[in-house]
C-alpha atoms as a PDB file:
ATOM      1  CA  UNK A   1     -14.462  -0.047  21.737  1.00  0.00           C
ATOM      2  CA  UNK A   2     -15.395   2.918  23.320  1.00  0.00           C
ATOM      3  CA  UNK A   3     -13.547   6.304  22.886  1.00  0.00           C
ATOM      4  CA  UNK A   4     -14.680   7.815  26.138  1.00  0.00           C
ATOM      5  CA  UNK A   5     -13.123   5.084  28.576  1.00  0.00           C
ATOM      6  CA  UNK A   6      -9.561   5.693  26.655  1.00  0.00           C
ATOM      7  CA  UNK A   7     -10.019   9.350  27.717  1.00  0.00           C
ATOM      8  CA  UNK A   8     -10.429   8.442  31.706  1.00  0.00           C
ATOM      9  CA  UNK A   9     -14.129   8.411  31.554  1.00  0.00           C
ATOM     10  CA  UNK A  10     -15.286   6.060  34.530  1.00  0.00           C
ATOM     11  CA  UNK A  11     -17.153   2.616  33.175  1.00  0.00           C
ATOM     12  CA  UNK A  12     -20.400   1.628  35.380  1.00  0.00           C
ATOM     13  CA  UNK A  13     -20.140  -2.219  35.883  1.00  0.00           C
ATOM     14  CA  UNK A  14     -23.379  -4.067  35.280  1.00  0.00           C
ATOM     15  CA  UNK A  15     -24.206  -6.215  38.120  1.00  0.00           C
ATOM     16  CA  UNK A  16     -25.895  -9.067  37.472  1.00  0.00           C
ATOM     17  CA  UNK A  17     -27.932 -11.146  39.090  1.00  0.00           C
ATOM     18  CA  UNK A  18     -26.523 -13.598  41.987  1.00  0.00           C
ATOM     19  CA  UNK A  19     -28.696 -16.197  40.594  1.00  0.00           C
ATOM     20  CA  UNK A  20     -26.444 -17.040  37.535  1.00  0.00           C
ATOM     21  CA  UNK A  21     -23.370 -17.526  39.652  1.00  0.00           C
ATOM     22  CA  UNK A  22     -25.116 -19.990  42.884  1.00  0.00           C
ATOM     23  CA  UNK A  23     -28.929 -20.984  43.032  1.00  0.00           C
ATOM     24  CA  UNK A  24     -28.930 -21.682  46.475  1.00  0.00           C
ATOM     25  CA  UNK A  25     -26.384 -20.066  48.359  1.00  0.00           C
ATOM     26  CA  UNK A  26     -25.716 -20.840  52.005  1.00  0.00           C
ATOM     27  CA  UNK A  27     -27.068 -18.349  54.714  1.00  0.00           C
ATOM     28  CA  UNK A  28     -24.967 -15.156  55.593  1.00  0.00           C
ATOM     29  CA  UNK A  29     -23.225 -15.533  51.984  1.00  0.00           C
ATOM     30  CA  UNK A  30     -23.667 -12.693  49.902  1.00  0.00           C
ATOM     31  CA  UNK A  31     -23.331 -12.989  46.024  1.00  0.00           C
ATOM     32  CA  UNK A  32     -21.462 -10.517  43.343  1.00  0.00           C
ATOM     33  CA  UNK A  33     -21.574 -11.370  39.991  1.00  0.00           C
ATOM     34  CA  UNK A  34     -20.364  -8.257  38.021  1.00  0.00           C
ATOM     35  CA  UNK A  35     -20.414  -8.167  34.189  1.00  0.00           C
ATOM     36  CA  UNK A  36     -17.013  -7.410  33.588  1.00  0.00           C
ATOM     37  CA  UNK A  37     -14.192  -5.955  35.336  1.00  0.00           C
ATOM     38  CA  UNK A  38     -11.926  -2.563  35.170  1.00  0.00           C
ATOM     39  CA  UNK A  39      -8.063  -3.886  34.660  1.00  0.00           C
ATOM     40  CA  UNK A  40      -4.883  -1.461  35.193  1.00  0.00           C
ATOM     41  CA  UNK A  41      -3.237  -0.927  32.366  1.00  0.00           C
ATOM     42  CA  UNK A  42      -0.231  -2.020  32.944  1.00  0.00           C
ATOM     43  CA  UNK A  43      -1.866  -5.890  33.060  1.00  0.00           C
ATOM     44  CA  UNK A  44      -2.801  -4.829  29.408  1.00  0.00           C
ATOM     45  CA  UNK A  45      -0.673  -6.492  26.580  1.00  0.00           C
ATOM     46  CA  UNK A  46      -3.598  -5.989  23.774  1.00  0.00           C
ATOM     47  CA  UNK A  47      -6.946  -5.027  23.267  1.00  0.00           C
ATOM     48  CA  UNK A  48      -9.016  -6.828  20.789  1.00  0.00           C
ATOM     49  CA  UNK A  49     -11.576  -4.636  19.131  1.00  0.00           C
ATOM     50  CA  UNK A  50     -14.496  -4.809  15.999  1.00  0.00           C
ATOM     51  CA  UNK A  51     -11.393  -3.229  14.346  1.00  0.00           C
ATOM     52  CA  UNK A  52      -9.478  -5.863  15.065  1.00  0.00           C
ATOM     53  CA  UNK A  53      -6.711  -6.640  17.451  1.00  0.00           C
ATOM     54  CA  UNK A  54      -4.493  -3.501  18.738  1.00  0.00           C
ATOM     55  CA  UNK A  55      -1.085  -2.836  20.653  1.00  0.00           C
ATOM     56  CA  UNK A  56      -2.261  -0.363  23.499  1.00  0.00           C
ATOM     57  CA  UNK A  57      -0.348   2.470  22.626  1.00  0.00           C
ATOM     58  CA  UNK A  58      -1.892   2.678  19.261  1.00  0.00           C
ATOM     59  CA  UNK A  59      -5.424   3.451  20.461  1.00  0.00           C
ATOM     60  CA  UNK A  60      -5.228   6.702  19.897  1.00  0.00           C
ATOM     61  CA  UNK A  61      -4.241   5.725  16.406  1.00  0.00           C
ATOM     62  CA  UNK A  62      -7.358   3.820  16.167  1.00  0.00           C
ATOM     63  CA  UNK A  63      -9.662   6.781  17.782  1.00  0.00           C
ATOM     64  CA  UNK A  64      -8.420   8.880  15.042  1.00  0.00           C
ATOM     65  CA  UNK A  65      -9.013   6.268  12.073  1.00  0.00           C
ATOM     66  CA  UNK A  66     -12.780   5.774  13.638  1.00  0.00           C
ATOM     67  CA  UNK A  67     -13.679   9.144  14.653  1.00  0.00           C
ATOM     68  CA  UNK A  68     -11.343  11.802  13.096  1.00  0.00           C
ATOM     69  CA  UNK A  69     -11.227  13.154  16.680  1.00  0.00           C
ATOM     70  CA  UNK A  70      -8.073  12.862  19.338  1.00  0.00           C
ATOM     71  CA  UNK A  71      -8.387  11.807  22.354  1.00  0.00           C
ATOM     72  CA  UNK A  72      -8.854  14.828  24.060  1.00  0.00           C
ATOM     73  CA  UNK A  73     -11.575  16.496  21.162  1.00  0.00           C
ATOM     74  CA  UNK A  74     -13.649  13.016  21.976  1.00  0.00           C
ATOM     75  CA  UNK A  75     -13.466  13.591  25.827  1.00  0.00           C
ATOM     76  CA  UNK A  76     -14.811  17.264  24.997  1.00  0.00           C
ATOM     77  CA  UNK A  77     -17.435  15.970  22.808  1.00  0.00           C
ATOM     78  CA  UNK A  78     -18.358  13.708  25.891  1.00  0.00           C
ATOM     79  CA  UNK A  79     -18.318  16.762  28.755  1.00  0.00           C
ATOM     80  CA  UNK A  80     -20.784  18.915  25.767  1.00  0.00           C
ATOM     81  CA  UNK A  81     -23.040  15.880  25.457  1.00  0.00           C
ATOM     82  CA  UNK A  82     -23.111  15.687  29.245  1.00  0.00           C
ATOM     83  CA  UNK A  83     -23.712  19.601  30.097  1.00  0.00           C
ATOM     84  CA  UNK A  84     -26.966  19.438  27.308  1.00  0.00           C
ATOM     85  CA  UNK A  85     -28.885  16.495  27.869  1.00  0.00           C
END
């Protein structure tokens, strides 16, 4: 659970290798096998967490209770991080 996607943050997707989806694939087929996917959040109905499972609309609750940080303070804490390393 990661408190910089919840603030808009974009998410590289792994790729992974074509391999573990087709050994052999026919000629002129080309392979993706990403690692996971982005969903909209309106397809969202809960998000299951090391904390547990939790409604959407109480992440920000849960960014609080891990981080004693908003939403907005954790994206800022991201953009500092960023700008010094």
């Amino acid at each position: 659970f990661s408190p910089y996607t919840v603030v808009g943050q974009p998410v590289e997707i792994e790729e992974r290798p074509p391999e573990e989806v087709l050994e052999n694939p026919p000629p002129g087929i080309k392979i993706r096998n990403p690692a996971f996917d982005a969903t909209p959040p309106e397809y969202i109905d809960m998000i299951v967490t090391e904390r547990g499972i939790i409604p959407p609309k109480s992440a920000a609750l849960v960014l609080w209770e891990m981080f004693r940080r908003s939403p907005a303070e954790v994206h800022q804490l991201r953009v500092e991080e960023d700008s010094t390393g």
